[in-house]
Protein backbone atom coordinates (compact mmCIF):
# COMPACT_ATOMS: atom_id res chain seq x y z
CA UNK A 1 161.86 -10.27 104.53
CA UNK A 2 165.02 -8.01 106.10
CA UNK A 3 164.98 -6.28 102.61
CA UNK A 4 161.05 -4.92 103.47
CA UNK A 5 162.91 -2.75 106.39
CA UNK A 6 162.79 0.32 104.67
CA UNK A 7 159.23 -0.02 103.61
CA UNK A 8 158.42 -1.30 106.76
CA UNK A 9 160.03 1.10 109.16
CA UNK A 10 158.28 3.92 106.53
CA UNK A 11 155.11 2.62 107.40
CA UNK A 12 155.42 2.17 111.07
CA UNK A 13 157.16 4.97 112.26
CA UNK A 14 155.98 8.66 107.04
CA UNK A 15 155.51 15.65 100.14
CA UNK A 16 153.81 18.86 99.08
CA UNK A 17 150.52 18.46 99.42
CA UNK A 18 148.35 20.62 100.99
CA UNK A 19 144.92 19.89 101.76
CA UNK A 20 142.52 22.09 104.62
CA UNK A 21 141.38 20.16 107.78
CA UNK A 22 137.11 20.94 107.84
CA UNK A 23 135.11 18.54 108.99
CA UNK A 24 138.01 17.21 111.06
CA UNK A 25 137.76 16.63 114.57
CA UNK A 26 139.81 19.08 116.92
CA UNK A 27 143.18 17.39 117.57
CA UNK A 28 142.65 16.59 121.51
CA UNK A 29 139.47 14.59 121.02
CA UNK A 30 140.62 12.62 118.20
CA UNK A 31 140.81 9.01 119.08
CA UNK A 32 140.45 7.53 115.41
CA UNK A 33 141.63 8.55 112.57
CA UNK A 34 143.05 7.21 108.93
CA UNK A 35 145.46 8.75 106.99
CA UNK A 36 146.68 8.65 103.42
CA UNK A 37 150.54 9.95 103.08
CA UNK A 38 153.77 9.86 101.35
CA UNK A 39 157.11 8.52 102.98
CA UNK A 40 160.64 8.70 102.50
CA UNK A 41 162.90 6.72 104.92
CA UNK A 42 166.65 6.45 105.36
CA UNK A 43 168.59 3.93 107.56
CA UNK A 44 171.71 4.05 108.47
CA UNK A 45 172.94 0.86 110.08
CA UNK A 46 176.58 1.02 111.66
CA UNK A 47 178.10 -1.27 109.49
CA UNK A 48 176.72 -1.00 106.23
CA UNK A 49 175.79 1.66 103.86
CA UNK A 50 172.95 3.75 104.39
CA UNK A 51 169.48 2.25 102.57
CA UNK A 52 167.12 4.95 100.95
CA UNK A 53 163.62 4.34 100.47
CA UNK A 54 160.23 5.84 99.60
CA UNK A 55 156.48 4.43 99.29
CA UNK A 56 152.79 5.75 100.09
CA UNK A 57 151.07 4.38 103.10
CA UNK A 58 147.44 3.97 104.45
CA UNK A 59 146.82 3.59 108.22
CA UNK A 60 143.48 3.20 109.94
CA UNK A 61 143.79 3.64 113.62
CA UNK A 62 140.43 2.51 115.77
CA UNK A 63 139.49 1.45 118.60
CA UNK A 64 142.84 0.80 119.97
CA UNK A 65 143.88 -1.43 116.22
CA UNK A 66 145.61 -0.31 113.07
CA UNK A 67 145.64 -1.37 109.58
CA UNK A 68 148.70 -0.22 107.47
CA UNK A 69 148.98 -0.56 104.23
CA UNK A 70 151.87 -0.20 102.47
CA UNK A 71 153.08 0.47 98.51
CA UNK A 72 156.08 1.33 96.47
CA UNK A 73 156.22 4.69 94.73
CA UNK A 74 154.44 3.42 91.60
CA UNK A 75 151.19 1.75 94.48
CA UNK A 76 152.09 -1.56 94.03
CA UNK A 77 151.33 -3.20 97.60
CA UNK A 78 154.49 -4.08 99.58
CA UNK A 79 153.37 -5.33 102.73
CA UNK A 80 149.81 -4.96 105.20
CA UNK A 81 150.16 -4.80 108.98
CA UNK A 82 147.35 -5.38 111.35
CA UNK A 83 148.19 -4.81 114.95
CA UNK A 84 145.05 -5.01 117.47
CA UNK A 85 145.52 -5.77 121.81
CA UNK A 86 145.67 -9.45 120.61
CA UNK A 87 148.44 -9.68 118.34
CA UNK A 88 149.85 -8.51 115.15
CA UNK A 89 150.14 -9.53 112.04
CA UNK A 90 152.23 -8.69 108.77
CA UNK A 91 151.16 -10.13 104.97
CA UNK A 92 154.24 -9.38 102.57
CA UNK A 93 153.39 -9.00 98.98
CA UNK A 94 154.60 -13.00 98.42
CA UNK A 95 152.02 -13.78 100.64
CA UNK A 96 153.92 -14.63 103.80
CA UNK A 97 152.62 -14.33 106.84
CA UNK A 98 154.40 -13.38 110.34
CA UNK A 99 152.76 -13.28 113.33
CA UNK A 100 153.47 -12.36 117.38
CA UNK A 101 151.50 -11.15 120.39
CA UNK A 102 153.34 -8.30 120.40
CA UNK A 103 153.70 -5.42 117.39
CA UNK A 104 157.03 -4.24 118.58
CA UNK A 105 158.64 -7.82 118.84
CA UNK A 106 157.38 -8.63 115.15
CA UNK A 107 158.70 -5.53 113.55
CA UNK A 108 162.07 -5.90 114.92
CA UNK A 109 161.70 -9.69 114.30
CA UNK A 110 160.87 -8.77 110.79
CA UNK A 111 163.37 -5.99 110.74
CA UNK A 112 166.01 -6.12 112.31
CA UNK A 113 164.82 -2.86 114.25
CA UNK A 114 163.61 -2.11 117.64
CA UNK A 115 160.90 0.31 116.52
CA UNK A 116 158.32 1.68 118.56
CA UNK A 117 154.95 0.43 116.73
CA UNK A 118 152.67 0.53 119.95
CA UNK A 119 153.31 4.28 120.80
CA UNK A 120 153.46 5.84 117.13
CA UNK A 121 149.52 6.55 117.13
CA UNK A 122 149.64 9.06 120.25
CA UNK A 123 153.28 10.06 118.74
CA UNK A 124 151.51 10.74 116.07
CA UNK A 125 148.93 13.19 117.40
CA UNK A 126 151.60 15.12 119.48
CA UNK A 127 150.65 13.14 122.64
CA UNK A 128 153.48 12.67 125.68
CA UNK A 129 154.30 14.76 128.42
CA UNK A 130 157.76 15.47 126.86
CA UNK A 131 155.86 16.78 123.79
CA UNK A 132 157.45 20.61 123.31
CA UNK A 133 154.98 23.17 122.12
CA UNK A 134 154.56 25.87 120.03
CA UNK A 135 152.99 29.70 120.57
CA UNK A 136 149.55 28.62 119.19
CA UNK A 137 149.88 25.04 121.65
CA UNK A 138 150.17 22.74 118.29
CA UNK A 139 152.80 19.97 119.10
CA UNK A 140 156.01 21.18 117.48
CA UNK A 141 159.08 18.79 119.14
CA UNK A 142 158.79 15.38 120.76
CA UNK A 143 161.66 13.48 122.44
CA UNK A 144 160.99 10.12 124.02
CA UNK A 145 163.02 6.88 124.19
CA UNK A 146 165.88 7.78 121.86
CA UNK A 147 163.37 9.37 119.18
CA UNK A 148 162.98 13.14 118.32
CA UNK A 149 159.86 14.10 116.31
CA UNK A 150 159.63 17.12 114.91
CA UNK A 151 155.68 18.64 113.54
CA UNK A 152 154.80 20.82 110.60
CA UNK A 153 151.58 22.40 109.74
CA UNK A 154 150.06 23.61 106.89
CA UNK A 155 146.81 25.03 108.67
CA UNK A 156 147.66 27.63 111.06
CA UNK A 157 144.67 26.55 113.52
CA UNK A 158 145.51 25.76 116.87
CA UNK A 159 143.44 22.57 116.84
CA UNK A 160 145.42 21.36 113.37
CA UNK A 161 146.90 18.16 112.79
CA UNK A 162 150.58 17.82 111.63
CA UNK A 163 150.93 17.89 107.85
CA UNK A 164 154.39 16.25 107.97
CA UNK A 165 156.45 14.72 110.74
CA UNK A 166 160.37 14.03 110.91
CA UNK A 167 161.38 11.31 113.23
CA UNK A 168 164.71 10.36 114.14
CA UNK A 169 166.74 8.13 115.88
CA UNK A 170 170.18 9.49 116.68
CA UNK A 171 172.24 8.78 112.84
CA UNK A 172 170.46 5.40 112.36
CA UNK A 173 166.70 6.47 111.28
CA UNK A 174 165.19 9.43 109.77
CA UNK A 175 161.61 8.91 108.24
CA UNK A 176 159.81 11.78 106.73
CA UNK A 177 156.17 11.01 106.72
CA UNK A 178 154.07 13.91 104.30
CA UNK A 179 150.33 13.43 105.52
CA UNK A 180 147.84 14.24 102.30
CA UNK A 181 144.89 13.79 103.93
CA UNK A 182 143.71 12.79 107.63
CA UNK A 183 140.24 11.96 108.24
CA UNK A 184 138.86 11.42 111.42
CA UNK A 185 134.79 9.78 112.66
């Protein structure tokens, strides 16, 4: 399962696609949302050589649960996580199954990681106290717990959502996640 980490990590922490934000809720009052992006992930672990990967993900984020889906570059399904209060769960493509009460504790189980899967929905959105931002109030920077996110936009609204995000973790991670298309209830 360790070789999934790039995929994984991709998925849990994600281009040129452009696509405009109507019907979308304003960013504050979104609460759900699902997203279709691109990802491409690079880890750098201190003793080995950096490992370079890339896939398209699916997440549905509701009522306080998420469903990732995962898939190479070519959309053959790698791996489908399904975190809820309860527990979490990851399905790999061989049809293993992994299990824990806790999301964080089974992706760095899985991994080898400490990544931060409970708090990468409000990261997402731009929402912390730490969050730095812009002239038009759109998140732009985000540090928190040894992560920097950075935001880009391709709508110039003040109520848009992020189009891309960087996120890094000192040398060791740097996912780039391009978002094609956000939808939200």
């Amino acid at each position: 399962m360790r070789h999934l980490l790039p995929l994984l990590v991709g998925a849990l922490l994600a281009g040129c696609a452009s696509l405009p934000q109507e019907g979308l809720l304003p960013r504050d009052q979104v609460s759900a949302f699902s997203i279709e992006a691109r990802f491409a992930l690079r880890v750098t672990p201190s003793d080995q050589p950096a490992q370079s990967s890339s896939g398209r993900l699916s997440w549905e984020h509701k009522n306080d649960a998420d469903r990732i889906l995962l898939a190479n570059p070519l959309g053959y399904g790698v791996a489908e996580i399904d975190v809820s209060r309860e527990q979490a769960r990851l399905r790999s493509a061989d049809g293993r199954i992994r299990q824990s009460a806790d999301a964080d504790a089974l992706i760095a189980e899985v991994t080898g990681q400490a990544l931060p899967v409970s708090r990468l929905p409000a990261w997402l959105l731009g929402r912390s106290l730490a969050v730095r931002r812009d002239e038009q109030g759109r998140p732009q920077q985000l540090h928190a717990d040894g992560w920097q996110i950075d935001y880009t936009y391709d709508d110039s609204g003040a109520d848009a959502l992020p189009s891309a995000l960087t996120l890094r973790r000192a040398e060791e991670i740097e996912l780039r996640l391009r978002i094609e298309e956000w939808k939200t209830p």
